[in-house]
PDB file of N, CA and C in Angstrom:
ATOM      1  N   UNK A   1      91.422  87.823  91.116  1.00  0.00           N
ATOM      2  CA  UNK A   1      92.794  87.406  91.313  1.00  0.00           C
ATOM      3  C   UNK A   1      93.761  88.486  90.849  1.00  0.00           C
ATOM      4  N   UNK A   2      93.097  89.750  90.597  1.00  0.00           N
ATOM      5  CA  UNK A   2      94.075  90.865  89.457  1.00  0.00           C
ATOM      6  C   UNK A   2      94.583  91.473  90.675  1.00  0.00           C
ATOM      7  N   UNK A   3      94.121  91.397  91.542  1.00  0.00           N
ATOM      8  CA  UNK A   3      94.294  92.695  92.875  1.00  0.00           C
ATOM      9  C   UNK A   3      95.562  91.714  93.762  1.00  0.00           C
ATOM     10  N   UNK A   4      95.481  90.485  93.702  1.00  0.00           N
ATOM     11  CA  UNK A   4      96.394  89.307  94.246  1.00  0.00           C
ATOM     12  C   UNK A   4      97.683  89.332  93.420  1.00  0.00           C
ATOM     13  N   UNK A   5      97.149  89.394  92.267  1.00  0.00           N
ATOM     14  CA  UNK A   5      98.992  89.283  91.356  1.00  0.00           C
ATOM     15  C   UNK A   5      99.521  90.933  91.802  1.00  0.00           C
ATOM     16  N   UNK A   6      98.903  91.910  91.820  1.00  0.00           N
ATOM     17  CA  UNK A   6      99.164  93.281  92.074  1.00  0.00           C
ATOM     18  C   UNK A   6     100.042  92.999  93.283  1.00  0.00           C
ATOM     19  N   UNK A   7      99.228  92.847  94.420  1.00  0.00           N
ATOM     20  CA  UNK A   7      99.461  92.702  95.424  1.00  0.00           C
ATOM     21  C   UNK A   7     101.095  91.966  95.683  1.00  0.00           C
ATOM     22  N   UNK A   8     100.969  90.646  94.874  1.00  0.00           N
ATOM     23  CA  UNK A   8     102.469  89.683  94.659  1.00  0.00           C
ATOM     24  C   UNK A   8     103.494  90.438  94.313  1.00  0.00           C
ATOM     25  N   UNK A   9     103.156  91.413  92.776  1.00  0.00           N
ATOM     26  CA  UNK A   9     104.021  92.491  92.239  1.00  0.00           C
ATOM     27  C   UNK A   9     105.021  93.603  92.814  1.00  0.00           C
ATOM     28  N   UNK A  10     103.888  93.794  93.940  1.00  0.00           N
ATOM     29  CA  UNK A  10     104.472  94.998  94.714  1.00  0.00           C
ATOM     30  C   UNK A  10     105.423  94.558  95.782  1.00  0.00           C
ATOM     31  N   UNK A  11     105.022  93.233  96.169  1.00  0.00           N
ATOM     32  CA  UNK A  11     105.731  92.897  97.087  1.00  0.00           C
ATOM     33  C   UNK A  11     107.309  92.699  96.833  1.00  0.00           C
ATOM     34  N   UNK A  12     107.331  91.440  95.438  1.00  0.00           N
ATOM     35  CA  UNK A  12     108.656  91.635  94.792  1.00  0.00           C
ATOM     36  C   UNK A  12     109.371  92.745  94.695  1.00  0.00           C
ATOM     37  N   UNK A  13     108.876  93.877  94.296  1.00  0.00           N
ATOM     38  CA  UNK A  13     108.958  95.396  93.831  1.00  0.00           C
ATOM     39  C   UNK A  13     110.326  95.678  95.602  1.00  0.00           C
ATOM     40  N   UNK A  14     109.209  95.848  96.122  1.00  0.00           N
ATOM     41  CA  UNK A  14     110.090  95.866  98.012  1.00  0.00           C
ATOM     42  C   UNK A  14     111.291  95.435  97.966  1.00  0.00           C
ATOM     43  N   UNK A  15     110.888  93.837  97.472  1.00  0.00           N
ATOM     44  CA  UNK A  15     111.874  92.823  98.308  1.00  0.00           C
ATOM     45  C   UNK A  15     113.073  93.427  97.326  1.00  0.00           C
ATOM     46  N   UNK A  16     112.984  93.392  96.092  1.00  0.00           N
ATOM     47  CA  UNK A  16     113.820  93.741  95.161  1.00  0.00           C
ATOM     48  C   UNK A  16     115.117  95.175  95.531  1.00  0.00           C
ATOM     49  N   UNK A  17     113.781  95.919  96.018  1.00  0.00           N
ATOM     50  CA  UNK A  17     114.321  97.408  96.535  1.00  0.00           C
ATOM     51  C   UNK A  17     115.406  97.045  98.067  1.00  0.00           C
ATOM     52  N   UNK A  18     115.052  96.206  98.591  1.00  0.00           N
ATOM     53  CA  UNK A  18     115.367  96.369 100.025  1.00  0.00           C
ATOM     54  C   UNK A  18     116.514  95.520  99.655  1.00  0.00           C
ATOM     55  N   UNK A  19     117.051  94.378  98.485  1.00  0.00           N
ATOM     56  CA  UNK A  19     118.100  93.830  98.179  1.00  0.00           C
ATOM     57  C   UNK A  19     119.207  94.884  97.997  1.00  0.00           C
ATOM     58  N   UNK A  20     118.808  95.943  97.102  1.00  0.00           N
ATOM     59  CA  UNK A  20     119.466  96.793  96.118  1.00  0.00           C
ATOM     60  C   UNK A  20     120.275  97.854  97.512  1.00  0.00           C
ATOM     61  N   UNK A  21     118.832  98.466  98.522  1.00  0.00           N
ATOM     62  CA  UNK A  21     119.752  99.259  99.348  1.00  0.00           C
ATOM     63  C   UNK A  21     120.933  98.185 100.214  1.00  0.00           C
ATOM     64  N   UNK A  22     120.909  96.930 100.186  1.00  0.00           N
ATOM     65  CA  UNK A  22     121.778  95.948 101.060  1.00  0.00           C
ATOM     66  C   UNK A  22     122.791  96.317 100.699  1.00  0.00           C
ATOM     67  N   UNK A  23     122.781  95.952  99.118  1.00  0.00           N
ATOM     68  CA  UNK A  23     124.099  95.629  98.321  1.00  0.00           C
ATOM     69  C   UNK A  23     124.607  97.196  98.486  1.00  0.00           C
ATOM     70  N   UNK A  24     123.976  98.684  98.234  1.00  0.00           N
ATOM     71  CA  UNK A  24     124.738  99.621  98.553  1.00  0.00           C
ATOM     72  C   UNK A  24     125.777 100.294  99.558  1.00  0.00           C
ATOM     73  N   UNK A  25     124.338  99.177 100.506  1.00  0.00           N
ATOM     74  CA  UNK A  25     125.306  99.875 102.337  1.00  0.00           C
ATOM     75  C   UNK A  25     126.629  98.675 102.390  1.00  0.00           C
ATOM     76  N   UNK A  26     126.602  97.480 101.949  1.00  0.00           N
ATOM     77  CA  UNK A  26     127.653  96.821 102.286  1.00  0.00           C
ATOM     78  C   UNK A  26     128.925  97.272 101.450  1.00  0.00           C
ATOM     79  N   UNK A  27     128.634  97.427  99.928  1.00  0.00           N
ATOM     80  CA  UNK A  27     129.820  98.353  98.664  1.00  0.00           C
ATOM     81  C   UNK A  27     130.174  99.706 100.107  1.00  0.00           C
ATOM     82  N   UNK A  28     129.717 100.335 100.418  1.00  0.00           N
ATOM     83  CA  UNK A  28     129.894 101.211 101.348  1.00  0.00           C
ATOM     84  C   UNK A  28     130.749 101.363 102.738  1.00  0.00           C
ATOM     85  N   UNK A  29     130.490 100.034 102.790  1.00  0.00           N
ATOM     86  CA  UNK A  29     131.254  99.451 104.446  1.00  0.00           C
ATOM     87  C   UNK A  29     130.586  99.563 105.450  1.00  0.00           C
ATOM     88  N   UNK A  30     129.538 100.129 105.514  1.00  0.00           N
ATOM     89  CA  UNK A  30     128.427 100.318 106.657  1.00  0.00           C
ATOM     90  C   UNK A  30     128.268  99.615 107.289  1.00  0.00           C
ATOM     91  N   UNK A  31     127.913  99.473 108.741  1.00  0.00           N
ATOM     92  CA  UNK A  31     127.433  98.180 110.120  1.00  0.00           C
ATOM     93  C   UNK A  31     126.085  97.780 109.039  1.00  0.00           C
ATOM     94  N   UNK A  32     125.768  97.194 108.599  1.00  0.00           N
ATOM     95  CA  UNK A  32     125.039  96.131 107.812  1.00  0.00           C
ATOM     96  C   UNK A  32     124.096  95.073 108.339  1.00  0.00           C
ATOM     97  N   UNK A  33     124.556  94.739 110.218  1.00  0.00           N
ATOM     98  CA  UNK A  33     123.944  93.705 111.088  1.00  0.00           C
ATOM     99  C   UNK A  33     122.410  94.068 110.793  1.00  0.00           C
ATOM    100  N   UNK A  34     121.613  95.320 111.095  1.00  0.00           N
ATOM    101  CA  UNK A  34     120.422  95.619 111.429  1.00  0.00           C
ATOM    102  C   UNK A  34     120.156  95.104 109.869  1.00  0.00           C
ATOM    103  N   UNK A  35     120.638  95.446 108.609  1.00  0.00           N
ATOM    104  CA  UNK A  35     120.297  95.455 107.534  1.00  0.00           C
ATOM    105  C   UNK A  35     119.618  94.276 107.535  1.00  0.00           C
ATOM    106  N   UNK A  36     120.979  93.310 107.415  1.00  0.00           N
ATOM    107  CA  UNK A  36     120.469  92.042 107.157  1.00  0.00           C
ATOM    108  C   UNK A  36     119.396  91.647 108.062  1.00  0.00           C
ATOM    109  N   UNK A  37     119.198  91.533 108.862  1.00  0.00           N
ATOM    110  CA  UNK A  37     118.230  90.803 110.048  1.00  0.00           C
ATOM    111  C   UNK A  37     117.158  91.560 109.729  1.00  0.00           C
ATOM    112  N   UNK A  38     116.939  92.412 108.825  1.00  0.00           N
ATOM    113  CA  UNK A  38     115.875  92.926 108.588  1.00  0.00           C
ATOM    114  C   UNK A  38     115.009  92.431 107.015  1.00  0.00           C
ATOM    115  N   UNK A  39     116.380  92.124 106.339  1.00  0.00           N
ATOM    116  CA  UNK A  39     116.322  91.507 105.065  1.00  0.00           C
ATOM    117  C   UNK A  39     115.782  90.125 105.145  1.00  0.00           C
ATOM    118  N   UNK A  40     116.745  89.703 106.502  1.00  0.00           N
ATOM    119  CA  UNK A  40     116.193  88.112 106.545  1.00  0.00           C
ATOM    120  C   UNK A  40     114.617  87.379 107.201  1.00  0.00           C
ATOM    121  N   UNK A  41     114.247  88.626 108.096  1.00  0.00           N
ATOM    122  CA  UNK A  41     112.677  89.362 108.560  1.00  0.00           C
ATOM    123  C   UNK A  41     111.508  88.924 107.185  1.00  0.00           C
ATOM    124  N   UNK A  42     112.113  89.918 106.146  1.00  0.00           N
ATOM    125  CA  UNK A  42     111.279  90.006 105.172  1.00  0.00           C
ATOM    126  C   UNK A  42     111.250  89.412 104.229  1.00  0.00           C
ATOM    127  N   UNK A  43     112.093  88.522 104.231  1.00  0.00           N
ATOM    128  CA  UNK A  43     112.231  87.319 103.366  1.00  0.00           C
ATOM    129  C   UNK A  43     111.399  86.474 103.928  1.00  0.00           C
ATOM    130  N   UNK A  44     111.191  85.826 105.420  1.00  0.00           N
ATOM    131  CA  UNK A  44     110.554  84.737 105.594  1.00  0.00           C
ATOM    132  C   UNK A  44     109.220  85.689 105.805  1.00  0.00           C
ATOM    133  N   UNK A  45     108.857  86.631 106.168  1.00  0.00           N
ATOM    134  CA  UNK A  45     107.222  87.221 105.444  1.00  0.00           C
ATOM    135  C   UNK A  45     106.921  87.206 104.034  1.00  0.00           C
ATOM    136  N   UNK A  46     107.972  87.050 104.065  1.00  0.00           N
ATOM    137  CA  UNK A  46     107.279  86.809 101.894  1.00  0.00           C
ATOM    138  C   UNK A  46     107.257  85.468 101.532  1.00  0.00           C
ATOM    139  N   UNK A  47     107.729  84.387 102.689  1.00  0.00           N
ATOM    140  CA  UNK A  47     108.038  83.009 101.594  1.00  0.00           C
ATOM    141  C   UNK A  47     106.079  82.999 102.631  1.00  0.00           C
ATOM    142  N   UNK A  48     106.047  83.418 103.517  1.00  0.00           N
ATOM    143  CA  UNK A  48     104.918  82.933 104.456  1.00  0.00           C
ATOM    144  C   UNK A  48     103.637  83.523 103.679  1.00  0.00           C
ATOM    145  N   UNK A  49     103.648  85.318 103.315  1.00  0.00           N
ATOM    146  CA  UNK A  49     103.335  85.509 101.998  1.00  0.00           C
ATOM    147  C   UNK A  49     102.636  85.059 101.001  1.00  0.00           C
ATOM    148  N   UNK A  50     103.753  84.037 100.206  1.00  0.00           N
ATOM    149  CA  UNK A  50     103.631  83.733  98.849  1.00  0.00           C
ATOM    150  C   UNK A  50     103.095  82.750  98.849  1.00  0.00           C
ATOM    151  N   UNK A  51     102.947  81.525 100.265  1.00  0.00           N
ATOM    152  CA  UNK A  51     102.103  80.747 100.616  1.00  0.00           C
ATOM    153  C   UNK A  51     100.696  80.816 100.694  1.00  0.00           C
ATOM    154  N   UNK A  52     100.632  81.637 101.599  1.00  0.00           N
ATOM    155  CA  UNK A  52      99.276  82.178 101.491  1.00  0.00           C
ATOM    156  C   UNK A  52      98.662  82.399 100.321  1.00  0.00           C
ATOM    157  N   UNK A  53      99.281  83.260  99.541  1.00  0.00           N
ATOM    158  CA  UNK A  53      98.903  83.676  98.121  1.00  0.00           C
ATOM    159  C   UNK A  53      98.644  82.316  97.435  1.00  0.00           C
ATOM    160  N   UNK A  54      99.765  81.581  97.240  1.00  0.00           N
ATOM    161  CA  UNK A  54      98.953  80.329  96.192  1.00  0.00           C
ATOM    162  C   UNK A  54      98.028  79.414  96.796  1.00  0.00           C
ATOM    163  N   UNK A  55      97.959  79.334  98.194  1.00  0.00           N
ATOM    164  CA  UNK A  55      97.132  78.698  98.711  1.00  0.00           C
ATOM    165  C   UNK A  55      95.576  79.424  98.334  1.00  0.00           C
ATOM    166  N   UNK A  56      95.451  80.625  98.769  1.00  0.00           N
ATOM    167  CA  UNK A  56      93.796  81.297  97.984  1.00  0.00           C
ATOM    168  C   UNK A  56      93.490  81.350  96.606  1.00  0.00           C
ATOM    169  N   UNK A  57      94.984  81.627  96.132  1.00  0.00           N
ATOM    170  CA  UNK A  57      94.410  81.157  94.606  1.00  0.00           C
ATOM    171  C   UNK A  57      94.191  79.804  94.185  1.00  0.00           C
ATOM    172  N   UNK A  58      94.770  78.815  94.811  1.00  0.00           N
ATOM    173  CA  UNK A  58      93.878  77.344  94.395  1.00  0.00           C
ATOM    174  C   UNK A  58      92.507  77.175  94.707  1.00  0.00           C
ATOM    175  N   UNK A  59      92.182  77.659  96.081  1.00  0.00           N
ATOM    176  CA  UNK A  59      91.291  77.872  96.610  1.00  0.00           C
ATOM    177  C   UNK A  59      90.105  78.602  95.455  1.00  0.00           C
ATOM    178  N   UNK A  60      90.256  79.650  95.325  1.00  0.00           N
ATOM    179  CA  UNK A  60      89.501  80.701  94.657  1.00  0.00           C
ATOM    180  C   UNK A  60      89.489  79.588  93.205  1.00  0.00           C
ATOM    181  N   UNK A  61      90.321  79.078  92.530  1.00  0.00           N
ATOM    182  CA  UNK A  61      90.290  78.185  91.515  1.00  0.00           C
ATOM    183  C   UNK A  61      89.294  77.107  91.531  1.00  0.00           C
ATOM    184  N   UNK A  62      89.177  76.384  92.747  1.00  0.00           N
ATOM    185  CA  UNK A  62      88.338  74.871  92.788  1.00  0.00           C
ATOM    186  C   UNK A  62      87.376  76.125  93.133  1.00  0.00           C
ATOM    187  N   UNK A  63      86.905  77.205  94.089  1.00  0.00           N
ATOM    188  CA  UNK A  63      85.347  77.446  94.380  1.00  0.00           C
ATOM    189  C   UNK A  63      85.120  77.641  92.625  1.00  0.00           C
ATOM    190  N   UNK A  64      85.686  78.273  91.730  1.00  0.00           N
ATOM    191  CA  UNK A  64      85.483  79.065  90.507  1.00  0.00           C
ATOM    192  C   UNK A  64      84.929  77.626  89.880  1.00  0.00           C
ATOM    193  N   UNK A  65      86.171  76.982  89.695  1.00  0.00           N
ATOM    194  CA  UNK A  65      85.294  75.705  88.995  1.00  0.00           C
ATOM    195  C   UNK A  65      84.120  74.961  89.437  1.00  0.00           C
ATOM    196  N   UNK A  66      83.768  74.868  90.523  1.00  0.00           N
ATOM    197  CA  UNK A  66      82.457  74.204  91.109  1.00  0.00           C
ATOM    198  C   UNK A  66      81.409  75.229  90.881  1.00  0.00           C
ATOM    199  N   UNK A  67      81.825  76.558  91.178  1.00  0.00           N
ATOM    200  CA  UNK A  67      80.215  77.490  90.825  1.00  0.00           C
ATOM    201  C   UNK A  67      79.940  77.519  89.154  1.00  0.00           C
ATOM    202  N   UNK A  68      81.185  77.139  88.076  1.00  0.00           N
ATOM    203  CA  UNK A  68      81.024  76.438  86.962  1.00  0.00           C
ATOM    204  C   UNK A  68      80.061  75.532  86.439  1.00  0.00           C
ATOM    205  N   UNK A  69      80.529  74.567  87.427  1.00  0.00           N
ATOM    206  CA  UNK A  69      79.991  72.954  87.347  1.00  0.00           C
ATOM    207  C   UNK A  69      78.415  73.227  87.579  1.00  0.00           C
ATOM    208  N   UNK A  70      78.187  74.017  88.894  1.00  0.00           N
ATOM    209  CA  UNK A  70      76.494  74.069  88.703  1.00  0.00           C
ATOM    210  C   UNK A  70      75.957  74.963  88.206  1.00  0.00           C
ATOM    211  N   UNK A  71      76.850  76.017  87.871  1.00  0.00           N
ATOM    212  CA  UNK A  71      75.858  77.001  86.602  1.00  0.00           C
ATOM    213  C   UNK A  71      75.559  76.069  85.014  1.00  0.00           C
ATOM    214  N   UNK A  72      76.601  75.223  84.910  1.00  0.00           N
ATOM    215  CA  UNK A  72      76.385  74.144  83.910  1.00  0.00           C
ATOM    216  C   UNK A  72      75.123  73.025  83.890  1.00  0.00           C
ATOM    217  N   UNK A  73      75.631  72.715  85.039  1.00  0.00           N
ATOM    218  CA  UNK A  73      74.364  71.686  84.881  1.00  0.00           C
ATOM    219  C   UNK A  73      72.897  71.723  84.430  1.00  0.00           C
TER     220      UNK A  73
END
């Protein structure tokens, strides 16, 4: 799951970055249209993303606990 939170990390890292150049080009006055629609692009790949992501990690959680359960038994 270390390579998955990495993976989550970096992504924030982007999204974070790609906020920061927004806020510059608009302080700026720049045509901004492409910006945003690109911002708003990568926002719903990250909420689709971050779904995914907690969905395998529950996943990866119940297989972890069941290969538990019968190494226990």
């Amino acid at each position: 799951m270390r390579k998955l939170d990495e993976a989550v990390k970096r992504l924030d890292r982007a999204a974070d970055g790609l906020e920061a150049l927004l806020t510059i080009v608009l302080a700026q006055g720049r045509n901004s249209e492409v910006l945003l629609e690109e911002l708003e692009a990568m926002k719903r790949d990250y909420a689709v993303l971050a779904a995914t992501t907690d969905e395998a990690s529950t996943k990866l959680s119940t297989a972890i606990g069941r290969l538990k359960f019968v190494l226990d038994a």
